[in-house]
N, C-alpha and C. Protein backbone atom coordinates (compact mmCIF):
# COMPACT_ATOMS: atom_id res chain seq x y z
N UNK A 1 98.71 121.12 99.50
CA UNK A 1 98.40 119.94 98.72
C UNK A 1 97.97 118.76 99.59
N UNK A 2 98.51 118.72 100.94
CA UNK A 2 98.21 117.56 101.87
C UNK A 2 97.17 117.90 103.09
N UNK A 3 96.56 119.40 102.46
CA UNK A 3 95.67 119.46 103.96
C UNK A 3 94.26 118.72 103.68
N UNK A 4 94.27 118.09 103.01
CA UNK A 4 92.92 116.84 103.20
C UNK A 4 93.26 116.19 104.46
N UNK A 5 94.72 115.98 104.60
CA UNK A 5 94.91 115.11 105.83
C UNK A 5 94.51 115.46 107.63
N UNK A 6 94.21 116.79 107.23
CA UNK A 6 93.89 117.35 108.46
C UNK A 6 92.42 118.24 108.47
N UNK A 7 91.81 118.68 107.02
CA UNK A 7 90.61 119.08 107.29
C UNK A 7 89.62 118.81 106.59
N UNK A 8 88.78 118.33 106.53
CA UNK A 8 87.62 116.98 105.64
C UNK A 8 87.37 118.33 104.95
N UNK A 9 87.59 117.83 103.53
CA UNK A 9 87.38 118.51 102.46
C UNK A 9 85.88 118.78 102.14
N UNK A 10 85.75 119.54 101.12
CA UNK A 10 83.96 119.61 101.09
C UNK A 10 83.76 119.31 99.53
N UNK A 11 82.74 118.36 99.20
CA UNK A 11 83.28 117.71 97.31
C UNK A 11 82.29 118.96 96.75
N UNK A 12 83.09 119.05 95.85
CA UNK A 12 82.49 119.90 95.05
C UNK A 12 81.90 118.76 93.87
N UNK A 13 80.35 118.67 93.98
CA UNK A 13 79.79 117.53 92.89
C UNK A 13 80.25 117.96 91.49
N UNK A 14 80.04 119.39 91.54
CA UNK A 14 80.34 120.04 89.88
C UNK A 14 81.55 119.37 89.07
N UNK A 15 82.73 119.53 90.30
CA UNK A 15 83.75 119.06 89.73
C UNK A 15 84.18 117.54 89.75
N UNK A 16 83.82 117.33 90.56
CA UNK A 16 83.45 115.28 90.83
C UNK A 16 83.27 114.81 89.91
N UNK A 17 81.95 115.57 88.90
CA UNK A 17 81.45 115.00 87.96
C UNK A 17 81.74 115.30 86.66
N UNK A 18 82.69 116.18 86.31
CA UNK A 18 83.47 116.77 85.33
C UNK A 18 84.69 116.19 85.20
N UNK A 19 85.38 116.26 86.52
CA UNK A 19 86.76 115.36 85.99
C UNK A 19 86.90 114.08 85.89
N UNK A 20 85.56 113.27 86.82
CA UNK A 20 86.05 111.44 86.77
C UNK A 20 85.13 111.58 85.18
N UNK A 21 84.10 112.69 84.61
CA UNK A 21 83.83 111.71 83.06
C UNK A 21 82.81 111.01 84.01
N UNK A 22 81.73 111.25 84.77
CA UNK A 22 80.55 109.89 84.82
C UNK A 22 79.36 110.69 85.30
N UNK A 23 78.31 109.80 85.88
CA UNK A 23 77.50 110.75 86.07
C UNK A 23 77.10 110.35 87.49
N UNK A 24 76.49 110.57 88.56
CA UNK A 24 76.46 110.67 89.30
C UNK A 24 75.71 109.44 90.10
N UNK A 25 75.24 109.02 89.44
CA UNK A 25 74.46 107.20 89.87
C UNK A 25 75.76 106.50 89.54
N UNK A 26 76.68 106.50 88.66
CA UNK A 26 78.10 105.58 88.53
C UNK A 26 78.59 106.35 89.80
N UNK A 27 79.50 107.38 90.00
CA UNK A 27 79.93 107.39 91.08
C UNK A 27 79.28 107.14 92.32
N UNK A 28 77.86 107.49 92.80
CA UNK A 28 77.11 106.77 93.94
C UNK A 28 77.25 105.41 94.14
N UNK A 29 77.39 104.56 92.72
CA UNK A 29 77.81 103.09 92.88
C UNK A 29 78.89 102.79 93.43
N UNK A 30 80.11 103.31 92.57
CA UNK A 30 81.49 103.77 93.14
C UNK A 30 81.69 103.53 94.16
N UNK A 31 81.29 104.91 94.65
CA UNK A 31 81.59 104.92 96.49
C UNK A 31 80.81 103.72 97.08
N UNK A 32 79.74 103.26 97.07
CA UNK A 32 79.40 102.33 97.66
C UNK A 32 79.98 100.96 97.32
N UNK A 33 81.07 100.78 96.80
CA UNK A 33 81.01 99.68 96.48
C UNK A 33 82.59 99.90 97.12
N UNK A 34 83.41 100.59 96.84
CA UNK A 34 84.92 100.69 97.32
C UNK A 34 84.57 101.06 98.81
N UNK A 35 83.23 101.37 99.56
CA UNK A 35 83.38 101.20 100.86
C UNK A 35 83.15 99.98 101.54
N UNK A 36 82.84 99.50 100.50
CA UNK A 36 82.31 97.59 100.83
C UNK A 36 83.85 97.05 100.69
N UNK A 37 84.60 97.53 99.76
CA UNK A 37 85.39 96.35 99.43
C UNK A 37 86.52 97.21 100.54
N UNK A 38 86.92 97.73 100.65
CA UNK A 38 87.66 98.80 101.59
C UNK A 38 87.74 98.43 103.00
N UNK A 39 86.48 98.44 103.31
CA UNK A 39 85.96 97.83 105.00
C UNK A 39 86.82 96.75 105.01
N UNK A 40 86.93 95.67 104.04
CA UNK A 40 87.40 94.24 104.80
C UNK A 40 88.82 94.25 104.78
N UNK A 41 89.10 95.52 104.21
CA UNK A 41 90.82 95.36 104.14
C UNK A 41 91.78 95.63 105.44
N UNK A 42 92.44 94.60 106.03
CA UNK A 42 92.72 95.15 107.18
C UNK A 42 94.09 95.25 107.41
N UNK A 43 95.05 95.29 106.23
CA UNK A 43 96.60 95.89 105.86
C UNK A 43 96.40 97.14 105.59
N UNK A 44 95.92 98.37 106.03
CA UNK A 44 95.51 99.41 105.25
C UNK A 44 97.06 99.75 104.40
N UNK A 45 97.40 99.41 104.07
CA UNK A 45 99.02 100.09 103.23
C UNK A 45 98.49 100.62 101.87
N UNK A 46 99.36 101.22 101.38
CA UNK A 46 98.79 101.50 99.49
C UNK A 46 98.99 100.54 98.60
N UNK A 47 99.78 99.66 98.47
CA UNK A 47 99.65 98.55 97.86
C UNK A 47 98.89 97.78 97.50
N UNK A 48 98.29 97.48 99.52
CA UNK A 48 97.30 96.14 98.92
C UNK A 48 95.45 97.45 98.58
N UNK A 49 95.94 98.84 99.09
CA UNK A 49 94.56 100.02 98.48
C UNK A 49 94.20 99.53 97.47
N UNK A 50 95.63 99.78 96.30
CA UNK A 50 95.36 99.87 95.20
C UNK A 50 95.00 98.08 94.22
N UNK A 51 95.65 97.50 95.09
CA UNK A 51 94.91 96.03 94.44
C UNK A 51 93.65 95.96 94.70
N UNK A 52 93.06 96.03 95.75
CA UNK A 52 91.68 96.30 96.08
C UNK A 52 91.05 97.26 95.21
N UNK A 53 91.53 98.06 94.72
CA UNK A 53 90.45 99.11 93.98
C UNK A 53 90.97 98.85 92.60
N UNK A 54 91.62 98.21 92.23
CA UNK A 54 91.98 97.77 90.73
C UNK A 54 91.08 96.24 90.73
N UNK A 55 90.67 95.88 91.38
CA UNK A 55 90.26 94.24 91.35
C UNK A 55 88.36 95.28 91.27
N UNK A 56 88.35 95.84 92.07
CA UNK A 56 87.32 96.31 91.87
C UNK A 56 86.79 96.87 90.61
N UNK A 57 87.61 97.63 90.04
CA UNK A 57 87.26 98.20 88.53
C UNK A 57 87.14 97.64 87.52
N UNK A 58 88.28 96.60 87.67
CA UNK A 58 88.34 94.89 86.58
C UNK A 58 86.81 94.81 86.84
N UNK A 59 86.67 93.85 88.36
CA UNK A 59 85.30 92.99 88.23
C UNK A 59 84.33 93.86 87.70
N UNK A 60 84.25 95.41 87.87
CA UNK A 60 82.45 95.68 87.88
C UNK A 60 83.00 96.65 86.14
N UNK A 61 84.00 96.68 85.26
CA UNK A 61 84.02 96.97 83.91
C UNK A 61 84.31 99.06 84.24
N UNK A 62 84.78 99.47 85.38
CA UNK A 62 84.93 100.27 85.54
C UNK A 62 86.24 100.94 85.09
N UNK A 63 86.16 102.15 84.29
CA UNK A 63 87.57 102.62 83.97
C UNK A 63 88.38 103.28 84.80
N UNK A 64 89.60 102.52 84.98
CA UNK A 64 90.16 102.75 86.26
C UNK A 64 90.60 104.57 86.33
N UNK A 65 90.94 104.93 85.47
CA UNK A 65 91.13 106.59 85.46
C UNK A 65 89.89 107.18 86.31
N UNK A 66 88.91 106.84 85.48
CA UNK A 66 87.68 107.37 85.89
C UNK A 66 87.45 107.26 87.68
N UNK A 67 87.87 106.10 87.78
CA UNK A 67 86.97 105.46 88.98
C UNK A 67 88.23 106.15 90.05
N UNK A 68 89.10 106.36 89.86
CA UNK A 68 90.74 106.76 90.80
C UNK A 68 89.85 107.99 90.92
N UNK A 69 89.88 109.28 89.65
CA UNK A 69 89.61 110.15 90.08
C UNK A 69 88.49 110.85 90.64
N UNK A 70 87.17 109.77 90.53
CA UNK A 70 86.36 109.69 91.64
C UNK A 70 86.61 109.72 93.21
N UNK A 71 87.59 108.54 93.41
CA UNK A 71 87.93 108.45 94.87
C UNK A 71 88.57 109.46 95.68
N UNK A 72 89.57 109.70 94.23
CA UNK A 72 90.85 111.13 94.88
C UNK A 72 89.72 111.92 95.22
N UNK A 73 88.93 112.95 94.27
CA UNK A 73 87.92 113.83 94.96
C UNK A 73 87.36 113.71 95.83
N UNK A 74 86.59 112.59 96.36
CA UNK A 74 85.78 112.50 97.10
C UNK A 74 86.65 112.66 98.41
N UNK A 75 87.78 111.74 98.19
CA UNK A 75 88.83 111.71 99.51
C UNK A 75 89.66 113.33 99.79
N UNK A 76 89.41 113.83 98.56
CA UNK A 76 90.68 114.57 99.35
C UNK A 76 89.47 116.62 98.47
N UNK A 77 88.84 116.28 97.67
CA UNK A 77 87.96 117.51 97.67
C UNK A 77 88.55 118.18 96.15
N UNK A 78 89.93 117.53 96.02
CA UNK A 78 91.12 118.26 95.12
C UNK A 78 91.59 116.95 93.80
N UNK A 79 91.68 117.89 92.57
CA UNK A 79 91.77 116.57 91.00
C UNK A 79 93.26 116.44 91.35
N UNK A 80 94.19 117.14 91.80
CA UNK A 80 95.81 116.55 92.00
C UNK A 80 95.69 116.89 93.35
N UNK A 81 96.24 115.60 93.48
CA UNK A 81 96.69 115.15 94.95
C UNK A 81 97.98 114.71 94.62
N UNK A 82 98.81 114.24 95.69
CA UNK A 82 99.70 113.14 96.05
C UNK A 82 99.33 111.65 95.64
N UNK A 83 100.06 111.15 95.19
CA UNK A 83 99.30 109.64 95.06
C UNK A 83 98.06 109.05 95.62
N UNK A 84 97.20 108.39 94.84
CA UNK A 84 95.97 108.39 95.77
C UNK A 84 96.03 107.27 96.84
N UNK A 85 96.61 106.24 96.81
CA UNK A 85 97.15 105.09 97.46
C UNK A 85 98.15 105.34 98.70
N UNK A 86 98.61 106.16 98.12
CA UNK A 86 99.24 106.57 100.00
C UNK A 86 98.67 107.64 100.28
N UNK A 87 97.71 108.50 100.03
CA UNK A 87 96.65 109.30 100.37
C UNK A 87 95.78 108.39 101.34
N UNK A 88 95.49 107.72 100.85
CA UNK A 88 94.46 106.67 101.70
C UNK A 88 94.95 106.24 102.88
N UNK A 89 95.72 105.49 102.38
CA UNK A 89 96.75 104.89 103.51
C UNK A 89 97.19 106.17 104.64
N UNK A 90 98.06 106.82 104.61
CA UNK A 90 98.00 108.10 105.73
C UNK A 90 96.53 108.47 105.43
N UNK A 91 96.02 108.80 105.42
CA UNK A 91 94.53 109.29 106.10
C UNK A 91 94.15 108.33 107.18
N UNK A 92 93.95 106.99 106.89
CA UNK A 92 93.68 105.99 107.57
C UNK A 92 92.43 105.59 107.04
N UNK A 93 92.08 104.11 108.02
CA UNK A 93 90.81 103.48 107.34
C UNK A 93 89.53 104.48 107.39
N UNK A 94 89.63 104.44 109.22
CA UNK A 94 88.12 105.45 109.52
C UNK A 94 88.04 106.20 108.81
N UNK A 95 88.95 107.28 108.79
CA UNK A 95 88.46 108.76 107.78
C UNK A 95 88.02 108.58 106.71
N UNK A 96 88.98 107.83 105.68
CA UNK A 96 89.15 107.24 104.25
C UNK A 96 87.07 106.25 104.30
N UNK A 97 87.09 105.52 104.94
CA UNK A 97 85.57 105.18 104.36
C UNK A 97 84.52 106.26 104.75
N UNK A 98 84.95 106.94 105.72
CA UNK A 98 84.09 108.10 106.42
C UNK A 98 83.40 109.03 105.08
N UNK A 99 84.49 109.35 104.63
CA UNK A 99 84.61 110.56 103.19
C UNK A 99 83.75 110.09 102.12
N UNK A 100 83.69 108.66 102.13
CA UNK A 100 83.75 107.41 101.23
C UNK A 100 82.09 107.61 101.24
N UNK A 101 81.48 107.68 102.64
CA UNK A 101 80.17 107.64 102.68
C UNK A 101 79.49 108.76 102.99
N UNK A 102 80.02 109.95 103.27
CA UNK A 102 78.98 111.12 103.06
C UNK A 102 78.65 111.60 101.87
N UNK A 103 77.45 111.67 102.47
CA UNK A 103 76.48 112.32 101.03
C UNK A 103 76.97 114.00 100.89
């Protein structure tokens, strides 16, 4: 369940785009936009993750279900994970925006 933490997962788009519910220009936005807001965070903890990516979904009208289980996939390859907020957090920043931005 935790080996995202040790071997960069590979996204399966099929399922990316089946379980967050969007289509694939919303999640391209997604990721680009939680790697913008992500970058400036420099407490990486899960706390202030998840205020950051809840402030994010508020401002841009994004449903936060949707938009979580975007990130979990992309971050970790897998629809159940471990919390996604301390997922992040142990992964760390680098990896966590790394994942964030491959195509």
């Amino acid at each position: 369940m935790v080996d995202f933490l040790v071997k960069e997962p590979k996204i399966d788009q099929a399922l990316l785009l089946k379980k967050s519910r969007q289509d694939e220009k919303t999640v391209a936005e997604q990721r680009a936009l939680a790697v913008e807001k992500l970058a400036a965070v420099e407490d990486w903890q899960a706390e202030k993750l998840e205020r950051v990516c809840r402030d994010l979904a508020a401002e841009k009208n994004y449903h936060a279900g949707k938009f979580f289980m975007a990130l979990r996939i992309v971050i970790t390859g897998k629809a159940v994970t471990p919390p996604l907020f301390a997922s992040l957090a142990l992964l760390g920043k680098t990896k966590t925006l790394a994942r964030l931005q491959k195509k």
